[in-house]
C-alpha atoms as a PDB file:
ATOM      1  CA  UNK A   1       0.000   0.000   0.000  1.00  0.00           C
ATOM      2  CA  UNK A   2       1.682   3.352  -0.877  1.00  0.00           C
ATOM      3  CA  UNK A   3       1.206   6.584   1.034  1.00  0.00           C
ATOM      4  CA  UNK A   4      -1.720   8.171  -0.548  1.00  0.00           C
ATOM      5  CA  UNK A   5      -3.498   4.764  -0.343  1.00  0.00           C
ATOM      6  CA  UNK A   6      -2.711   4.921   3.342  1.00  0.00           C
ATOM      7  CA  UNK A   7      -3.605   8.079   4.160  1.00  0.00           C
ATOM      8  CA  UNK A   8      -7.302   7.685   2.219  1.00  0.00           C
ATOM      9  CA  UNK A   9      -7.856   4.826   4.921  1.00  0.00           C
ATOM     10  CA  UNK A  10      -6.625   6.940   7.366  1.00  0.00           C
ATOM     11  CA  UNK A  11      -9.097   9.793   6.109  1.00  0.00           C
ATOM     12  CA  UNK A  12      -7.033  12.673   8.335  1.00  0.00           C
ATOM     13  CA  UNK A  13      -4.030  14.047   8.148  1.00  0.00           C
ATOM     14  CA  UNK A  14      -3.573  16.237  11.614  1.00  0.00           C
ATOM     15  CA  UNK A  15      -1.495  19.938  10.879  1.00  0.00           C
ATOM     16  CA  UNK A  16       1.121  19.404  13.642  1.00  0.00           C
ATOM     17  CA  UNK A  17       2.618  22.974  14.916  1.00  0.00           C
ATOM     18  CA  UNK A  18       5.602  21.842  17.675  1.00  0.00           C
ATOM     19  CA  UNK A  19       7.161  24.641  18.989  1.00  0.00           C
ATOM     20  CA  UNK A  20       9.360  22.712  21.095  1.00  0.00           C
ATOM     21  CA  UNK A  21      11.263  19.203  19.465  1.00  0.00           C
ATOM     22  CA  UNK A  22      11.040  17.679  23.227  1.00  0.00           C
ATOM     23  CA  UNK A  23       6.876  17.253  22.677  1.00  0.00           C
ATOM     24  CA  UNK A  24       7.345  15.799  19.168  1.00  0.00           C
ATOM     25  CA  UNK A  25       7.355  12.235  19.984  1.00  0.00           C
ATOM     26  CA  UNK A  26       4.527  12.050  22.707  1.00  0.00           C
ATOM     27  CA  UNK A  27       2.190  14.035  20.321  1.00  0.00           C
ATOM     28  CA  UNK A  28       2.904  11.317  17.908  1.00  0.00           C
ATOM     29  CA  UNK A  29       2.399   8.831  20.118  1.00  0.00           C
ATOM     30  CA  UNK A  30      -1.259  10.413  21.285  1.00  0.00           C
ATOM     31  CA  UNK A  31      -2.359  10.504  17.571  1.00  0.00           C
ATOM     32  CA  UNK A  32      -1.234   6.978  17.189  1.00  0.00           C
ATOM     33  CA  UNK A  33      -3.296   6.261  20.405  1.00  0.00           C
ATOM     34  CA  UNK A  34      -6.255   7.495  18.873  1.00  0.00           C
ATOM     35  CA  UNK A  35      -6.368   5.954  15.889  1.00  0.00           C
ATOM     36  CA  UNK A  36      -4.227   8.163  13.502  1.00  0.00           C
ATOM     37  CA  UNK A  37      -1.247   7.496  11.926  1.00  0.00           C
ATOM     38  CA  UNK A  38      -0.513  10.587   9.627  1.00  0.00           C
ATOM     39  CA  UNK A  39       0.759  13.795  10.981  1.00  0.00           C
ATOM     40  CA  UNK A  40       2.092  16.833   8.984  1.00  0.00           C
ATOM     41  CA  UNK A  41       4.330  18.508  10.919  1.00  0.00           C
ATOM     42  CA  UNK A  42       4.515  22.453   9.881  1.00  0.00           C
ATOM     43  CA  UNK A  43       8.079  24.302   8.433  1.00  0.00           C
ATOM     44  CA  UNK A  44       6.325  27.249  10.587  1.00  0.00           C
ATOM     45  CA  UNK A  45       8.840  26.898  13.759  1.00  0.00           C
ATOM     46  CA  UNK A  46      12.756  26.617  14.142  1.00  0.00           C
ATOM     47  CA  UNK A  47      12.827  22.851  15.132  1.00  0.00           C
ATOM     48  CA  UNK A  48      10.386  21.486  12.741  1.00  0.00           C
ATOM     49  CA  UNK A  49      13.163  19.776  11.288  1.00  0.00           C
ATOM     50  CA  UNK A  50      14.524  18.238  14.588  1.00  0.00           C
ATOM     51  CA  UNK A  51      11.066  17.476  15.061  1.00  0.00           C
ATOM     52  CA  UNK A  52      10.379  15.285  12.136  1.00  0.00           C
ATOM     53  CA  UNK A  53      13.677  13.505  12.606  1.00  0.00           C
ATOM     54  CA  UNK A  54      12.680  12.908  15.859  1.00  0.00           C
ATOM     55  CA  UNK A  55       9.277  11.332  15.074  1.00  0.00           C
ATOM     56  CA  UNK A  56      11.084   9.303  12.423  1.00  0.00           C
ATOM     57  CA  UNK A  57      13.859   8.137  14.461  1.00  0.00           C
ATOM     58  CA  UNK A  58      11.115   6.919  17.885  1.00  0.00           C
ATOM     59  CA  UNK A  59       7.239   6.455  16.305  1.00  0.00           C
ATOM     60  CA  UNK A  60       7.781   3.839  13.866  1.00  0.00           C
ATOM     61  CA  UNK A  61       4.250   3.490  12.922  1.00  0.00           C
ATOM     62  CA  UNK A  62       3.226   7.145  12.589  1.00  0.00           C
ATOM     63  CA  UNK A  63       3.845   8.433   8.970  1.00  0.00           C
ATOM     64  CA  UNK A  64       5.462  11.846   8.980  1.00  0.00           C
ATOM     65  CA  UNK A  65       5.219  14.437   6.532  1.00  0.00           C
ATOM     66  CA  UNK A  66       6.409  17.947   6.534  1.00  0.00           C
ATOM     67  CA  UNK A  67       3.962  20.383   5.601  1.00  0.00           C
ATOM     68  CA  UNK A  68       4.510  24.817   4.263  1.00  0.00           C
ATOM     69  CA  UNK A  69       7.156  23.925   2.558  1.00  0.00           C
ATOM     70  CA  UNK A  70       8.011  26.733   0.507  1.00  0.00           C
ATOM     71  CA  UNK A  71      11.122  26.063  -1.397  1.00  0.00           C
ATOM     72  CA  UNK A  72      13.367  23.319  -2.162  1.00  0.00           C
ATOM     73  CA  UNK A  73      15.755  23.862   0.372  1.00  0.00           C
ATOM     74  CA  UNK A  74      12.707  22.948   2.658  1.00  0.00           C
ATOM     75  CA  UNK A  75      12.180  20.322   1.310  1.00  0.00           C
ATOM     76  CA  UNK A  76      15.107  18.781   0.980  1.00  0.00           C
ATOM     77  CA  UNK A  77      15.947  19.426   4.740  1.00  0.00           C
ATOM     78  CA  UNK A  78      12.410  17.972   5.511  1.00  0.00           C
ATOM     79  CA  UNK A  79      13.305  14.632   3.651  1.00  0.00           C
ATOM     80  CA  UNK A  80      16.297  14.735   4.832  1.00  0.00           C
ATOM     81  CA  UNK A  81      15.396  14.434   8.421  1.00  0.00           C
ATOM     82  CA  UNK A  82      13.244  11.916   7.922  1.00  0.00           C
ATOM     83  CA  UNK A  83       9.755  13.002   6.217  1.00  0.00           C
ATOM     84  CA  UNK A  84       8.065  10.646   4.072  1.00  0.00           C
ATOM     85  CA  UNK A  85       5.689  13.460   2.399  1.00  0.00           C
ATOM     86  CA  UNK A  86       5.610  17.173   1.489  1.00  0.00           C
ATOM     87  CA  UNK A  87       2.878  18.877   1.713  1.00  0.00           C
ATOM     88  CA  UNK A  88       3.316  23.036   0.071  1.00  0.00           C
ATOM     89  CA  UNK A  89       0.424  25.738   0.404  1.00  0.00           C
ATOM     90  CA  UNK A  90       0.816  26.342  -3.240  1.00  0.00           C
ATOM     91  CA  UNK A  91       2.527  24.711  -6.101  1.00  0.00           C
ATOM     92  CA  UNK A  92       6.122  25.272  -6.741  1.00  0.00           C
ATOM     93  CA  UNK A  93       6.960  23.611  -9.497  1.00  0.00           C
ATOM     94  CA  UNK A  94      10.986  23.204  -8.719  1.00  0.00           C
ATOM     95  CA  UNK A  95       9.517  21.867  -5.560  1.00  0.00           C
ATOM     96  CA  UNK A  96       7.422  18.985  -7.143  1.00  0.00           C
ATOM     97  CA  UNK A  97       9.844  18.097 -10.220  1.00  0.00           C
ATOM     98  CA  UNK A  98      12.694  17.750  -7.447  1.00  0.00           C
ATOM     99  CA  UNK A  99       9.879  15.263  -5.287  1.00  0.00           C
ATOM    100  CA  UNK A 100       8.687  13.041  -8.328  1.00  0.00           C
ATOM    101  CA  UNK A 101      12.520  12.866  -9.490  1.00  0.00           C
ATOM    102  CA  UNK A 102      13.533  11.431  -5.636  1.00  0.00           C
ATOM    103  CA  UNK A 103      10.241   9.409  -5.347  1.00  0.00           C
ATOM    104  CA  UNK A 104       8.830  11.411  -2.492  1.00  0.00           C
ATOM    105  CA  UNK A 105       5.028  12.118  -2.270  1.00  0.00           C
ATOM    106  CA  UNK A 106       3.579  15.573  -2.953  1.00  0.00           C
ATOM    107  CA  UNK A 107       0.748  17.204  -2.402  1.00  0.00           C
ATOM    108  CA  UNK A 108       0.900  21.171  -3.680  1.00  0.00           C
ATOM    109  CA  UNK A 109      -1.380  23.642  -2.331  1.00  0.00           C
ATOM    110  CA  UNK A 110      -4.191  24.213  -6.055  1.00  0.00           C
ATOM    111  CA  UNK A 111      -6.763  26.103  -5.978  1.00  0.00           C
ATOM    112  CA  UNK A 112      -7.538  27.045  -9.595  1.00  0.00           C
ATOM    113  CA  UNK A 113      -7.860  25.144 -12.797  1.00  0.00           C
ATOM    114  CA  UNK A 114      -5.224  26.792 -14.194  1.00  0.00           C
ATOM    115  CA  UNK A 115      -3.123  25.222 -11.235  1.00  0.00           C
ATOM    116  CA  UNK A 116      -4.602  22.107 -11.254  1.00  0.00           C
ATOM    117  CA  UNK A 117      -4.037  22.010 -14.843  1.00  0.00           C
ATOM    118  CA  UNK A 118      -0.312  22.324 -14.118  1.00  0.00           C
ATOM    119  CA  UNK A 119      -0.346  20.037 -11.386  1.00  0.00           C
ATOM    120  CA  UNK A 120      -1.955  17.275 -13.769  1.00  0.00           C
ATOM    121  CA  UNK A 121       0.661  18.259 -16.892  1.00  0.00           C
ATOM    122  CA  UNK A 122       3.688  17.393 -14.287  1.00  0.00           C
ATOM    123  CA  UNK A 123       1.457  14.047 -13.327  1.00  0.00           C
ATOM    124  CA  UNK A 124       0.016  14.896 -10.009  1.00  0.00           C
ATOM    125  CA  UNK A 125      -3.520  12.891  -8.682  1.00  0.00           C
ATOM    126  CA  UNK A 126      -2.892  14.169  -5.572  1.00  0.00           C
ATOM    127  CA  UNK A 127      -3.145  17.954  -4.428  1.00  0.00           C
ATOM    128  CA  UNK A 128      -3.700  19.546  -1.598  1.00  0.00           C
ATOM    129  CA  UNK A 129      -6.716  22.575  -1.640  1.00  0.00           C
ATOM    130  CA  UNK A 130      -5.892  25.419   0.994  1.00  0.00           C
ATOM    131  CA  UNK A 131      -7.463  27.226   2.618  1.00  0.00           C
ATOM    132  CA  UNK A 132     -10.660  25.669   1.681  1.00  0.00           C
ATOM    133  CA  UNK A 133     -13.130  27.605   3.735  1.00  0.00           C
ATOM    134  CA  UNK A 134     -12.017  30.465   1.565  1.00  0.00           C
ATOM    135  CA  UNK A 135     -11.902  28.605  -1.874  1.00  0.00           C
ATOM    136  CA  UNK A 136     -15.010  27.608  -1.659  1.00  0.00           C
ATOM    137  CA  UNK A 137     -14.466  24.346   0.286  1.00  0.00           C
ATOM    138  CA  UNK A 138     -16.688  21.119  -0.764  1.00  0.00           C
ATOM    139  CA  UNK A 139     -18.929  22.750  -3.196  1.00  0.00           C
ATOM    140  CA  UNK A 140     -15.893  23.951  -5.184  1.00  0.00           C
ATOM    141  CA  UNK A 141     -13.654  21.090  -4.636  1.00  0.00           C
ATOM    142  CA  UNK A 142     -17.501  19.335  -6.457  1.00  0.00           C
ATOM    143  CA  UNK A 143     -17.288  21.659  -9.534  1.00  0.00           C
ATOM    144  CA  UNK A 144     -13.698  21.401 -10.421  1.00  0.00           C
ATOM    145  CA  UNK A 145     -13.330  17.668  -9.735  1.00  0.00           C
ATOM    146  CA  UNK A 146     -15.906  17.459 -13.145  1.00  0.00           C
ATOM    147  CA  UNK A 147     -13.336  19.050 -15.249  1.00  0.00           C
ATOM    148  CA  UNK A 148     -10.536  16.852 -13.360  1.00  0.00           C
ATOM    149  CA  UNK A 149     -12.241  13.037 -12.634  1.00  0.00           C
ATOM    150  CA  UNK A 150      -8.231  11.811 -11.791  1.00  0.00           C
ATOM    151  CA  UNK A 151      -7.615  14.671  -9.363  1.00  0.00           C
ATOM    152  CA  UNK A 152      -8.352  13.413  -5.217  1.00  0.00           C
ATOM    153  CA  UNK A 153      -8.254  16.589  -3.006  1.00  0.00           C
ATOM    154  CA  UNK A 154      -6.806  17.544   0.786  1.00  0.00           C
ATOM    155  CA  UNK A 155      -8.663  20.152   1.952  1.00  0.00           C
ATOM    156  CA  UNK A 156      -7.368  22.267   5.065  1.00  0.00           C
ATOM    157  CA  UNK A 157      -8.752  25.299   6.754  1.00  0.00           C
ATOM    158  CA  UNK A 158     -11.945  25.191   7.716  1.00  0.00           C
ATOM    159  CA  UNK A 159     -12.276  21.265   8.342  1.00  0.00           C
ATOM    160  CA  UNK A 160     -13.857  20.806  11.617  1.00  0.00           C
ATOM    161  CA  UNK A 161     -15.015  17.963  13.960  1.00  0.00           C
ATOM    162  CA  UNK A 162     -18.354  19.007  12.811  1.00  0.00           C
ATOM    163  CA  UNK A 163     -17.735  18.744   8.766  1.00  0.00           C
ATOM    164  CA  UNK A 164     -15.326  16.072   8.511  1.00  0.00           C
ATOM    165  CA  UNK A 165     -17.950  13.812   7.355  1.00  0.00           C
ATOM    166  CA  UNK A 166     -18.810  15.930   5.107  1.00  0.00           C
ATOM    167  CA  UNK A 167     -15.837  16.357   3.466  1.00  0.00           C
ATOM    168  CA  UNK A 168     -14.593  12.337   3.781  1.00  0.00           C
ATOM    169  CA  UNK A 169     -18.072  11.119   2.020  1.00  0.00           C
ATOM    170  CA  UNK A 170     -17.305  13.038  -1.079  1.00  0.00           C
ATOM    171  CA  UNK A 171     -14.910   9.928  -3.132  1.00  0.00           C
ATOM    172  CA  UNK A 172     -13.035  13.033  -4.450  1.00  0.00           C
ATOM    173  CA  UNK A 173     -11.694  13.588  -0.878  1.00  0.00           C
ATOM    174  CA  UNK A 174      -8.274  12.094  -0.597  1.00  0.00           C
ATOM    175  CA  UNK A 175      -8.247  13.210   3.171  1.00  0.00           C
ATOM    176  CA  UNK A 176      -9.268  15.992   4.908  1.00  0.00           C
ATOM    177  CA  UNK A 177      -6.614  17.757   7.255  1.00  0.00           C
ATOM    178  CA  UNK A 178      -6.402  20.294   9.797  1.00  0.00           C
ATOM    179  CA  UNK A 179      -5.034  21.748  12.951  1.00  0.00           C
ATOM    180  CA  UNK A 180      -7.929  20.880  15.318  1.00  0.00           C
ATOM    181  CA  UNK A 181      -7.090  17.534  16.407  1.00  0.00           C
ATOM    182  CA  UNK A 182      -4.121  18.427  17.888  1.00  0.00           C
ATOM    183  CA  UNK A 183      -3.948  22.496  18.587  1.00  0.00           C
ATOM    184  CA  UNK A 184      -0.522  23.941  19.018  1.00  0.00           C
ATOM    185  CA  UNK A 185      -1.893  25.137  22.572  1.00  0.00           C
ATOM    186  CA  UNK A 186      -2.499  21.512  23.738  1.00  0.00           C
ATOM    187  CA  UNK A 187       1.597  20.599  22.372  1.00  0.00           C
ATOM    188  CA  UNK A 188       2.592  23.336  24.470  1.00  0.00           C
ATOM    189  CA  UNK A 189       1.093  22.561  27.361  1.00  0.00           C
ATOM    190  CA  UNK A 190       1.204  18.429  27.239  1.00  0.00           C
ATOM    191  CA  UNK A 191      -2.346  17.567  27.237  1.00  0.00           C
ATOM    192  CA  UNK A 192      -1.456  14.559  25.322  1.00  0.00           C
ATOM    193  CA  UNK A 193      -5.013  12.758  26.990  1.00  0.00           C
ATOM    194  CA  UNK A 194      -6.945  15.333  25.008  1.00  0.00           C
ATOM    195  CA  UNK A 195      -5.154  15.256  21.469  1.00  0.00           C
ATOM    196  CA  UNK A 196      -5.694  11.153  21.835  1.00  0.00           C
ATOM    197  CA  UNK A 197      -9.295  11.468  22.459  1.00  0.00           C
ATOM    198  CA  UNK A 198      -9.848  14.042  19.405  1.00  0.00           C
ATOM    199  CA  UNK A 199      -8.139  11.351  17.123  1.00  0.00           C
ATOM    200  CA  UNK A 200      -9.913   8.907  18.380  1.00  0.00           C
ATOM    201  CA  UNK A 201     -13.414  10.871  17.448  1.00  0.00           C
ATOM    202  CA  UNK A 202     -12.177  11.619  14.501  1.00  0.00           C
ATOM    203  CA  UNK A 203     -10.578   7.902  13.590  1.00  0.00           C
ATOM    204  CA  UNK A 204     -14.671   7.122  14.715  1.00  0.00           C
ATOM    205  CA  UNK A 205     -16.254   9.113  12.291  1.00  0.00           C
ATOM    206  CA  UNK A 206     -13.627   7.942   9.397  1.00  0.00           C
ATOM    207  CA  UNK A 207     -14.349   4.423  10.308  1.00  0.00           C
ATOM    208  CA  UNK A 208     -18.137   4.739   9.619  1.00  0.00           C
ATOM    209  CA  UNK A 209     -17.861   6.476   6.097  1.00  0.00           C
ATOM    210  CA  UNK A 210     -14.682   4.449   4.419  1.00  0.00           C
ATOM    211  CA  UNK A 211     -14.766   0.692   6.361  1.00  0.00           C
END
């Protein structure tokens, strides 16, 4: 089963923000607890790199990607430390050429045909659609996915507890992904109990629409 396979079971992909590498693994280990086994970790903070390497190196069976990456150098560092994913807000193409040539897994941030379009010419299924509460969320993901039958979407912003469902009944929905599940506030302050019972929720309400 290859990535984007996995992470359609999966149905979620969590937005991990981890301001501090120390809370890395035990946030890991919470989503794992609950069901999840995705997490993109965010190029927003200083140790995101030590982070991923550090999830890599002690949670064998959580899956981590690196997500804003906004130039190669990112991502190269990202994959470097041990990221088996990038995820970008938008599509840089020097980005994506330099993934599909080293056979890592992207998912570039489209919002527009004419992006899509490009994504498709450099032989993309996969993008991601950000920020989808402004973009129209499902109902436009549902109009441009008649032009583009092949293309499977992974909407962020504006995914909720409340519309996940929503968003995971719709077969054009690779995953849905977001921040909510485990809130930077909650990594900060170690409430590792409460990120495990959001994933678990949320691993609930995946189960009943896709197994």
């Amino acid at each position: 089963m290859d990535i984007f396979e996995n992470m359609y079971k999966t149905g979620f992909v969590p937005v991990v923000v981890i301001n501090n590498a120390d809370n890395a693994v035990k946030t890991a280990e919470a989503l794992l607890k609950g069901g999840i086994d995705f997490m993109e970790i965010t190029f927003r903070t200083e140790c995101a790199k030590e982070a991923i390497s550090s999830v890599s190196k002690n949670v064998k069976n959580m899956i981590v990607g690196a997500g804003t990456v906004i130039n190669l150098n990112q991502a190269k560092e990202a994959v470097e430390a041990g990221a088996k994913f990038i995820v970008s807000p938008g599509l840089s193409e020097e980005v994506v050429e330099w993934c599909i040539e080293n056979d890592i897994p992207v998912l570039p941030g489209c919002v527009t045909p004419t992006e899509i379009m490009k994504a498709v010419s450099m032989g993309l299924k996969n993008i991601k659609f950000f920020p989808a509460n402004i973009y129209g969320g499902l109902s436009a993901i549902k109009a441009l996915s008649a032009p583009f039958g092949g293309i499977k979407f992974l909407p962020t912003g504006g995914v909720s507890e409340q519309n996940l469902s929503d968003f995971i009944s719709n077969p054009k929905i690779l995953a849905a992904g977001g921040s909510f599940v485990c809130a930077a506030k909650d990594i900060d302050e170690g409430n590792y109990d409460a990120i495990a019972e959001s994933a678990a929720r949320v691993t609930d309400i995946v189960r009943k629409i896709r197994n």
